[in-house]
Protein backbone atom coordinates (compact mmCIF):
# COMPACT_ATOMS: atom_id res chain seq x y z
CA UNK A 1 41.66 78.94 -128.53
CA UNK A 2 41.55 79.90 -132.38
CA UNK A 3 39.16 77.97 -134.29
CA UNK A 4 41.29 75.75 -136.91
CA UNK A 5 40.38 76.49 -140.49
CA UNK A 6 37.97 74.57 -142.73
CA UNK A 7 38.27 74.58 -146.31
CA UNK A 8 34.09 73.80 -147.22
CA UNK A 9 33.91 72.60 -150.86
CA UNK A 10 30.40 72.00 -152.20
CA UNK A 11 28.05 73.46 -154.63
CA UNK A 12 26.18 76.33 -153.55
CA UNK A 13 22.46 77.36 -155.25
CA UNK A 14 22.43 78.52 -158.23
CA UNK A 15 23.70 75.31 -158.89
CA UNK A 16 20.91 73.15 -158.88
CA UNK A 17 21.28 69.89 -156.73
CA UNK A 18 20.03 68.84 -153.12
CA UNK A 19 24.12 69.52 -152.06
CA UNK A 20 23.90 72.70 -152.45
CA UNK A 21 20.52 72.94 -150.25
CA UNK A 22 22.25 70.66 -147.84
CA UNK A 23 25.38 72.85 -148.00
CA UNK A 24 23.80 75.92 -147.24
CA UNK A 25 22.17 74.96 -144.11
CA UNK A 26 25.07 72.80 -142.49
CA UNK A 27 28.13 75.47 -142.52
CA UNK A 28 25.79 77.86 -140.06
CA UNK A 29 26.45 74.51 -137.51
CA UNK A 30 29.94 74.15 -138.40
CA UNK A 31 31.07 78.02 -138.32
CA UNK A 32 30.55 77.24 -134.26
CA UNK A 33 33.77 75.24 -134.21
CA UNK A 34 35.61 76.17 -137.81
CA UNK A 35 36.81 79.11 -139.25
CA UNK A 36 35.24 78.46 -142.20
CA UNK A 37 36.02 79.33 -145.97
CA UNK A 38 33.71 78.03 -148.65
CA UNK A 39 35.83 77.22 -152.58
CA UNK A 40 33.47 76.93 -154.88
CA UNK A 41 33.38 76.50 -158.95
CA UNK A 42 33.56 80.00 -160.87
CA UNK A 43 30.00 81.76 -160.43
CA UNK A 44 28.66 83.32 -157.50
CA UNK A 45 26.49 82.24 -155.08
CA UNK A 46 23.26 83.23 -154.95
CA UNK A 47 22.18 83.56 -151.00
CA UNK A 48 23.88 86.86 -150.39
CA UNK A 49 23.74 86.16 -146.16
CA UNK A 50 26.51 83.80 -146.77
CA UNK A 51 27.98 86.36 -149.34
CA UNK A 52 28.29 88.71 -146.25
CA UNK A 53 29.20 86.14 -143.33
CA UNK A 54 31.85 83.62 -145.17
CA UNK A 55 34.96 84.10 -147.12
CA UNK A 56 34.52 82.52 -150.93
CA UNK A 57 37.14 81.13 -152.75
CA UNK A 58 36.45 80.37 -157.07
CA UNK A 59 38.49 77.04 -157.83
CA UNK A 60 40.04 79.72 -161.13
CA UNK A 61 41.57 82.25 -158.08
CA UNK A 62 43.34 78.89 -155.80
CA UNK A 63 46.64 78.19 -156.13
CA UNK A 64 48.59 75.25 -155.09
CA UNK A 65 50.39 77.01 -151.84
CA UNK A 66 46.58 78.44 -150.99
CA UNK A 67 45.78 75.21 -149.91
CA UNK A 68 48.09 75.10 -147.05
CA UNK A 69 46.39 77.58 -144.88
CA UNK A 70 43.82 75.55 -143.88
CA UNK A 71 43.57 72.79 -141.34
CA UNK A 72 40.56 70.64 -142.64
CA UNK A 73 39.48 69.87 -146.03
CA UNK A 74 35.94 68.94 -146.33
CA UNK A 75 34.82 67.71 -149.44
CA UNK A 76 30.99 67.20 -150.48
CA UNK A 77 30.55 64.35 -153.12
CA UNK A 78 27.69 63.62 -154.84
CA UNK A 79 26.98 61.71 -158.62
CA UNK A 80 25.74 64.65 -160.41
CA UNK A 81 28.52 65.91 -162.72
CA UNK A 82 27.64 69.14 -163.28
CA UNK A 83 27.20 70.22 -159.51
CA UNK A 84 30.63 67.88 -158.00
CA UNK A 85 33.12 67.53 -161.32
CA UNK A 86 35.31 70.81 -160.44
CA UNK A 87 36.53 69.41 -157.17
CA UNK A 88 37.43 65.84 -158.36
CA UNK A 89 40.80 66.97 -159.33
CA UNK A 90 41.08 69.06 -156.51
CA UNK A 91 40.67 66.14 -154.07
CA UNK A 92 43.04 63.94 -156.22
CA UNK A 93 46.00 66.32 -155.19
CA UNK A 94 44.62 67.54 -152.04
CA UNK A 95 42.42 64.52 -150.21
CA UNK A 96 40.85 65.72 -147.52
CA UNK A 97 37.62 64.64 -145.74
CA UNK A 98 35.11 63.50 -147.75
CA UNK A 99 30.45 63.74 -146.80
CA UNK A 100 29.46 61.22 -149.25
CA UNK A 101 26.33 61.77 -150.43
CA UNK A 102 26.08 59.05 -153.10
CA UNK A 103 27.91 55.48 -152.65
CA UNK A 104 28.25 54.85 -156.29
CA UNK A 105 29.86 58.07 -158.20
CA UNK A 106 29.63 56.60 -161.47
CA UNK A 107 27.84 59.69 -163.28
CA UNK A 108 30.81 62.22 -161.59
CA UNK A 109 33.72 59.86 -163.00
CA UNK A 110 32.10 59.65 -166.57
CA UNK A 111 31.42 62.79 -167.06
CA UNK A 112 34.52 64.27 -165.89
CA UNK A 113 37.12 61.80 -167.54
CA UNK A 114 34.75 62.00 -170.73
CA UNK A 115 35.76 65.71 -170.81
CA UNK A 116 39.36 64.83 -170.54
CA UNK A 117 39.25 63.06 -173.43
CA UNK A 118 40.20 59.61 -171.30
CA UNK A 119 37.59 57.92 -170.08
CA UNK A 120 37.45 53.99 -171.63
CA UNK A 121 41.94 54.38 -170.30
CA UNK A 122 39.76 55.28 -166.67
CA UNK A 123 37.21 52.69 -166.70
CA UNK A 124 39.93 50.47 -167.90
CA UNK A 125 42.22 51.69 -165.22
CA UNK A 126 39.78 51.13 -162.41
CA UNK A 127 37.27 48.55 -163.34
CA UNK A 128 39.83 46.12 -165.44
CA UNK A 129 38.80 43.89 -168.23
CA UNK A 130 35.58 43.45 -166.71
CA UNK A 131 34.50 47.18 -166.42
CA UNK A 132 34.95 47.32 -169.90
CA UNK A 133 32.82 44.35 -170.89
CA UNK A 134 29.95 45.68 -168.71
CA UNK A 135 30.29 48.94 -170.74
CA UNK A 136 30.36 47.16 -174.29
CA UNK A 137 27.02 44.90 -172.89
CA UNK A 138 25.42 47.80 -171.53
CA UNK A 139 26.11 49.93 -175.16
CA UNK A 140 24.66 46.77 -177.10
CA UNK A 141 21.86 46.89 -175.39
CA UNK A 142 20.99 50.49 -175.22
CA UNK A 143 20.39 52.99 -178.32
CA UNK A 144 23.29 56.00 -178.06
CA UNK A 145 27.05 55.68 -177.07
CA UNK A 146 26.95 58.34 -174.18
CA UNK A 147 27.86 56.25 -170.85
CA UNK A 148 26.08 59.08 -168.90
CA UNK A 149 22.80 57.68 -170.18
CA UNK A 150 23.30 53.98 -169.73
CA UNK A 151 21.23 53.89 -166.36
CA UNK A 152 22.21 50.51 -165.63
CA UNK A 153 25.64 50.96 -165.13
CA UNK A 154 25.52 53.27 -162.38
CA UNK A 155 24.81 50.57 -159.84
CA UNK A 156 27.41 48.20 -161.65
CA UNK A 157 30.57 50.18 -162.10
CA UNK A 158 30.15 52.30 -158.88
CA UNK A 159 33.54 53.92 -160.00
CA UNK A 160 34.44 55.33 -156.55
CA UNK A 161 37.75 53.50 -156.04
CA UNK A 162 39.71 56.67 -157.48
CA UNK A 163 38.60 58.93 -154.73
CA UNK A 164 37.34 57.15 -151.39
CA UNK A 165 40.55 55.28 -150.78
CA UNK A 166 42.27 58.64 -150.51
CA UNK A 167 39.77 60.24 -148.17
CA UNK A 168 41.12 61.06 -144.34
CA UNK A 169 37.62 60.58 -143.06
CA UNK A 170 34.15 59.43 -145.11
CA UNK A 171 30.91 60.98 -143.54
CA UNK A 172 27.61 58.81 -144.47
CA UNK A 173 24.31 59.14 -143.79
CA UNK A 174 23.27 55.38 -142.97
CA UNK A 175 24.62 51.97 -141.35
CA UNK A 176 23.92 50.33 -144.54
CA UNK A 177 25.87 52.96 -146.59
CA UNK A 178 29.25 52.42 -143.99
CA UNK A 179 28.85 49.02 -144.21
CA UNK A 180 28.97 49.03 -148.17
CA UNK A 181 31.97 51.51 -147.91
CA UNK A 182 34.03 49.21 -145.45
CA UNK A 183 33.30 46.07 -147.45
CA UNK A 184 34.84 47.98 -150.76
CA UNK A 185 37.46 49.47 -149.03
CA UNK A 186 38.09 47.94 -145.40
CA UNK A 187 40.95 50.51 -143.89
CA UNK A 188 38.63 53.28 -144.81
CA UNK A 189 37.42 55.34 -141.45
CA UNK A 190 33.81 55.81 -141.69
CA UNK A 191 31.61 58.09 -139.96
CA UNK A 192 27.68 57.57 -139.59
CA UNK A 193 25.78 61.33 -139.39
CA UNK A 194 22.25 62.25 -139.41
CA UNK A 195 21.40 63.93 -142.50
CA UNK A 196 20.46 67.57 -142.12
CA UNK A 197 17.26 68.57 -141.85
CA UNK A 198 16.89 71.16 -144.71
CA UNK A 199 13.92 73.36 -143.80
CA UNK A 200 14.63 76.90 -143.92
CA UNK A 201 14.07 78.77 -140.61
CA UNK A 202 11.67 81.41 -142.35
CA UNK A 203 9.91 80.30 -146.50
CA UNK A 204 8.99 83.13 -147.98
CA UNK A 205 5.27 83.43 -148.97
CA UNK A 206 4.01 81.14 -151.98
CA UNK A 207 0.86 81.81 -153.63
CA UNK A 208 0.85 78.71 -155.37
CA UNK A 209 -1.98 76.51 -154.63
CA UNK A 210 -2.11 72.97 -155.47
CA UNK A 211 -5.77 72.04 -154.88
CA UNK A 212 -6.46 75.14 -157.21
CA UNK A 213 -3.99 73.75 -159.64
CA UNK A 214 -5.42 70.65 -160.02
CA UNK A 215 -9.20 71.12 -159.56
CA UNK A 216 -9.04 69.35 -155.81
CA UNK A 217 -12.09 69.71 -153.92
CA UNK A 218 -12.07 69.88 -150.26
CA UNK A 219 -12.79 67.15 -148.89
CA UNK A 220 -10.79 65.28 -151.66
CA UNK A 221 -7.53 63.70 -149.98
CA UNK A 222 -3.79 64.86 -151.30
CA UNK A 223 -1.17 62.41 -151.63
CA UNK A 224 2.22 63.66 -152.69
CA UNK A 225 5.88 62.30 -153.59
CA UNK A 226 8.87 64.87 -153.89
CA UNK A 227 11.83 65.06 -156.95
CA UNK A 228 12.58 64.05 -159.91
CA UNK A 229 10.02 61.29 -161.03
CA UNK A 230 11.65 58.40 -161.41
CA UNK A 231 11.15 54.34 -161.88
CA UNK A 232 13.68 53.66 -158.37
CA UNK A 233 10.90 55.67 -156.68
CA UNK A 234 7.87 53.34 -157.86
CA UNK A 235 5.76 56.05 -159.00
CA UNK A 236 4.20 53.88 -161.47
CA UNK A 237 2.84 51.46 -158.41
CA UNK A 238 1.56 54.75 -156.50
CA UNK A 239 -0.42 55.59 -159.31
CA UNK A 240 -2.02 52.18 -159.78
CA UNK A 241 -2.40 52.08 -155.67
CA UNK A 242 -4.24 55.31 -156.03
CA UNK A 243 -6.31 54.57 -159.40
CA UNK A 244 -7.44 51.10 -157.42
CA UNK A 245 -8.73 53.46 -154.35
CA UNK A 246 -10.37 55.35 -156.31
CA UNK A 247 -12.62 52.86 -158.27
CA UNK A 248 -13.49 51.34 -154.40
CA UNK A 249 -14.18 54.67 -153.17
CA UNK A 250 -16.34 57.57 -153.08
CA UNK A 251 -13.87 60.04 -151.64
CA UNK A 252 -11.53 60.51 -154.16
CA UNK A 253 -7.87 61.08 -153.66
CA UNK A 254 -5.47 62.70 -155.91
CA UNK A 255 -1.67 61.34 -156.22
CA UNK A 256 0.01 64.85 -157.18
CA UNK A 257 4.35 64.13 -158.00
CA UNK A 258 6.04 66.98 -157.07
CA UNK A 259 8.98 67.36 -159.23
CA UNK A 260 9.84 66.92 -163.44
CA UNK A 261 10.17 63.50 -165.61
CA UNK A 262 8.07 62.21 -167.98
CA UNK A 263 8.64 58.15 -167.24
CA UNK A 264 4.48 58.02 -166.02
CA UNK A 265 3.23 60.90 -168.33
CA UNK A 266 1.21 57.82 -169.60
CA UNK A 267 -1.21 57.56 -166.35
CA UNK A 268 -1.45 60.71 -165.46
CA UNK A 269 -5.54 61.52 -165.35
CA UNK A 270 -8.14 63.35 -163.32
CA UNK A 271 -6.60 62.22 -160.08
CA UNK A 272 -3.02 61.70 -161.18
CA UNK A 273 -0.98 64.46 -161.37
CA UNK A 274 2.25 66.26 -161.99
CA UNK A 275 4.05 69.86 -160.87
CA UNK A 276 7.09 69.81 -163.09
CA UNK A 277 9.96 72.19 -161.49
CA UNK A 278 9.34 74.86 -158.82
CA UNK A 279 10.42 77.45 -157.12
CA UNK A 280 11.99 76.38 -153.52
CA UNK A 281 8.89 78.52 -151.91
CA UNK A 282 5.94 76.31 -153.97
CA UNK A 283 7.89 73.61 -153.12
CA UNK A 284 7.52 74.13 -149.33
CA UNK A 285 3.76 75.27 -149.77
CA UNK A 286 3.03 72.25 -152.53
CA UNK A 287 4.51 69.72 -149.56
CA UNK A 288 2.48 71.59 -146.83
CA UNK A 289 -0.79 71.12 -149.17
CA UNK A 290 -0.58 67.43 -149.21
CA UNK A 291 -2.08 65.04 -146.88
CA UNK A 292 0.58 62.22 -146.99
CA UNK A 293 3.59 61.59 -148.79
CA UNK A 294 5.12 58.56 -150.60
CA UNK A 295 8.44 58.15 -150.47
CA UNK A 296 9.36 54.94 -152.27
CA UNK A 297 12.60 53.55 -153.67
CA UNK A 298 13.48 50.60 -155.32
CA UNK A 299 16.18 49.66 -156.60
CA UNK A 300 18.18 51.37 -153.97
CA UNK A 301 21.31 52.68 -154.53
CA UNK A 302 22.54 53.61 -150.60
CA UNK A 303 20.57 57.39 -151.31
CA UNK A 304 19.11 59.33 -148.46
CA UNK A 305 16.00 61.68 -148.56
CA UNK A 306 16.27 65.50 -147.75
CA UNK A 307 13.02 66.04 -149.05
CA UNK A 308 11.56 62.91 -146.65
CA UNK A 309 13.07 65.05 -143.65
CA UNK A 310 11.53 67.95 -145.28
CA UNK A 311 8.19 66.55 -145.19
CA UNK A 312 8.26 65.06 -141.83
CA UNK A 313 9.23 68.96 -140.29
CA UNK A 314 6.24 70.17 -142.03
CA UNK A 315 4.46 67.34 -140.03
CA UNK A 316 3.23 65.35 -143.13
CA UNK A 317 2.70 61.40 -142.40
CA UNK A 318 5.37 59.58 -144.83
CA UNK A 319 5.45 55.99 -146.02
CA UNK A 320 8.67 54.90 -147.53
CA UNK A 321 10.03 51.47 -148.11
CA UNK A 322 12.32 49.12 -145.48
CA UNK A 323 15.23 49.68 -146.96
CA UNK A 324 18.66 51.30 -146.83
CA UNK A 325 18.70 54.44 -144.78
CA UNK A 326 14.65 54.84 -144.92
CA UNK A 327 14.90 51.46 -143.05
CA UNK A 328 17.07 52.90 -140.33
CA UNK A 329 14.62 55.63 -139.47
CA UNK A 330 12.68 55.25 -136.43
CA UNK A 331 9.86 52.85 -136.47
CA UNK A 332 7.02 54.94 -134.76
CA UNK A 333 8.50 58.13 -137.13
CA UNK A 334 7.25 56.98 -140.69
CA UNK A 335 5.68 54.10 -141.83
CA UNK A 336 7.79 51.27 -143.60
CA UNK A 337 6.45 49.10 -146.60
CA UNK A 338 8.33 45.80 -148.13
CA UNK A 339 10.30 46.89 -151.70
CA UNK A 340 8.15 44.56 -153.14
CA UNK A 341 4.68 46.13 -152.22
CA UNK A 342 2.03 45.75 -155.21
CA UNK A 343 -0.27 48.39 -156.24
CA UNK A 344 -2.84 46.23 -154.23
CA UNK A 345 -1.25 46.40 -150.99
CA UNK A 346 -0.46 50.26 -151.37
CA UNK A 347 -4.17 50.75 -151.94
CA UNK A 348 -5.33 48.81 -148.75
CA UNK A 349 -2.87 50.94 -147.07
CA UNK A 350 -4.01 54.36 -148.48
CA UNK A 351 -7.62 53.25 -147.14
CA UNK A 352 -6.25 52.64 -143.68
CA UNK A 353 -4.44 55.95 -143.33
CA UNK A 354 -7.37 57.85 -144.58
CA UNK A 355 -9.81 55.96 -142.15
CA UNK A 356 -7.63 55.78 -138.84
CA UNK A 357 -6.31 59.80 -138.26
CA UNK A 358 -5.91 58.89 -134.66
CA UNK A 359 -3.59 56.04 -135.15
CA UNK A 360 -1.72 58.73 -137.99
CA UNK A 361 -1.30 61.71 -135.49
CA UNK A 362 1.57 59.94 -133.15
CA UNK A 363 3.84 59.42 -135.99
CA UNK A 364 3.39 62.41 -137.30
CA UNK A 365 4.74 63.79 -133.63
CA UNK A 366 7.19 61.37 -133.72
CA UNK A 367 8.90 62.06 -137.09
CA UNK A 368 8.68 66.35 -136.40
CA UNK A 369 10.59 65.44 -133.18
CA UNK A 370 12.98 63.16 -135.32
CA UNK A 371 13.44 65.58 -138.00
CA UNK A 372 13.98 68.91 -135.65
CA UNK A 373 16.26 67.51 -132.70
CA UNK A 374 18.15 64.37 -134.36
CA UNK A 375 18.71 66.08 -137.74
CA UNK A 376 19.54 69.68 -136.36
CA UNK A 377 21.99 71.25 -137.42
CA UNK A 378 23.68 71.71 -134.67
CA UNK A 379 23.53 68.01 -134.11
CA UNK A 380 25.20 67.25 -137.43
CA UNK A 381 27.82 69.95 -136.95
CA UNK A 382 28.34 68.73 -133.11
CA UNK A 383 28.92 64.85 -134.75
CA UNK A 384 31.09 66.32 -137.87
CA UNK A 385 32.98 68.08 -135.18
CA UNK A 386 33.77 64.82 -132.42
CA UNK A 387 34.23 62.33 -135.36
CA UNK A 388 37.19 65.30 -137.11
CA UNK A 389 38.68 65.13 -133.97
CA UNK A 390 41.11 68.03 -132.32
């Protein structure tokens, strides 16, 4: 039997966003069941295998008629304007299926109804009297008049009520992310997947060396956290967690934040570090350096963690806070804190990881195993494929 035909729209690297990472590795699991044709915004992508294996459409080259040849529609939504504005448009005349990657799309709608010249008639439209209040409060109380940098409206005006009633399907990564979807929009038909596990099959050799980097001697301990740094990801309580350790102990450990943002340029010190930006391979080899990893977040915003499955496949021991989709992971996998941990508790907890490796090394089993049969790829693709339906 023919495979049916899959229009795949997402952002593809160059573009810079974890989408297009995720992107890249899921249409290998999907081309098993789809014939699969990827429409992307006007550039070209930049991993030339899927140059040679799948036909590319640019969003400038589709017509209206074009989009009648194809069976399924996936769509690929995330906040970040830059990487997801081309397709909103797209999806308003031609809804398909949507992978949500982000519950509130508040930074997508701004930016692109801010470039069409209508965006308080759109917040109006959507969010009523009340939207626009939040918007005047939230301007009062912030210097500039750009909505993209009032951070505190992204988790008020979740502006997503233009595009997920429409959808023929919603993919989501968590129970508590469905839940929030069916609440908003009850008649919606919600799928829970596994997020990808994003670990290339073969990195290409790195050179970079963090210990080197930051003058880390060896038997000095490694702690790391991965992206953009970030107040939701309580870097500022890691740091005091590891600056208390350090004044109780002899064996030093160094808190290294893999990834740009200045919010904690403040702390950092001899022990506190930062990467900025790299390259996908010092990425890999900057995670495989580290001993543990924080992965904190709070507030939470219904986000998942490519980088937390990232770590776990490299077999690094993760603690992340009981919450959200971290709080669905499994229990003996990573190790969950309270959103409200002090810099206090963290420290006692660093201490105990450092001086129990046997009570470390099951988890760490446990979460590779997660990570590299649950999150396959061809597990995603498999559930993408039952929950489309024939």
């Amino acid at each position: 039997m023919d495979k049916r035909r899959m229009l795949y729209i997402s952002p593809f690297w160059p573009v810079k966003s974890g989408v297009s990472e995720y992107s890249e590795i899921l249409i290998w699991g999907l081309k098993k069941y789809f014939d699969i044709t990827l429409f992307i915004d006007n550039y070209l992508i930049e991993n030339r295998e899927i140059s040679k294996v799948f036909p590319i459409v640019h969003k400038s080259d589709m017509s209206e008629r074009d989009f009648k040849k194809y069976d399924i529609l996936i769509y690929n939504f995330g906040n970040n304007p830059e990487a997801h504005e081309y397709m909103y448009d797209v999806f308003l005349n031609h809804p398909g299926f949507i992978v949500l990657h982000d519950l509130s799309l508040y930074y997508l709608t701004i930016g692109y109804y801010q470039k069409k010249g209508m965006l308080y008639q759109k917040i109006y439209e959507l969010e009523g009297a009340d939207g626009i209040t939040k918007v005047k409060e939230s301007l009062n109380n912030a210097p500039g008049t750009d909505l993209l940098q009032q951070k505190d409206l992204a988790s008020s005006l979740l502006l997503n009520n233009e595009i997920l009633p429409l959808a023929k399907g919603i993919f989501v990564h968590s129970n508590y992310t469905k839940n929030q979807v069916i609440q908003l929009f009850p008649d919606s038909n919600v799928s829970v997947i596994n997020l990808v596990n994003c670990v290339p099959a073969q990195v290409k050799k790195s050179n970079y060396d963090l210990r080197k980097q930051f003058n880390v001697k060896s038997n000095e301990f490694i702690v790391g956290s991965i992206g953009f740094i970030a107040p939701s990801k309580q870097c500022e309580c890691c740091c005091h967690a590891i600056k208390k350790y350090n004044l109780m102990s002899s064996q030093k450990v160094h808190y290294i934040m893999i990834g740009e943002g200045n919010y904690i340029d403040h702390l950092l010190d001899d022990h506190i570090h930062k990467t900025g930006f790299l390259s996908n391979m010092d990425f890999f080899k900057a995670i495989s350096e580290c001993d543990f990893i924080f992965n904190l977040r709070y507030p939470y915003h219904g986000e998942s963690s490519a980088t937390l499955l990232q770590c776990m496949i490299l077999k690094k021991f993760c603690i992340v806070t009981n919450i959200g989709w971290f709080g669905e992971l499994p229990s003996d996998a990573v190790l969950k804190v309270s959103a409200d941990i002090d810099s206090a508790e963290l420290s006692s907890i660093i201490e105990k990881v450092i001086c129990s490796p046997e009570d470390v090394q099951p988890i760490i089993e446990r979460a590779y195993e997660y990570a590299a049969n649950e999150c396959s790829v061809e597990t995603v693709a498999l559930q993408i494929k039952n929950s489309i339906g024939e």
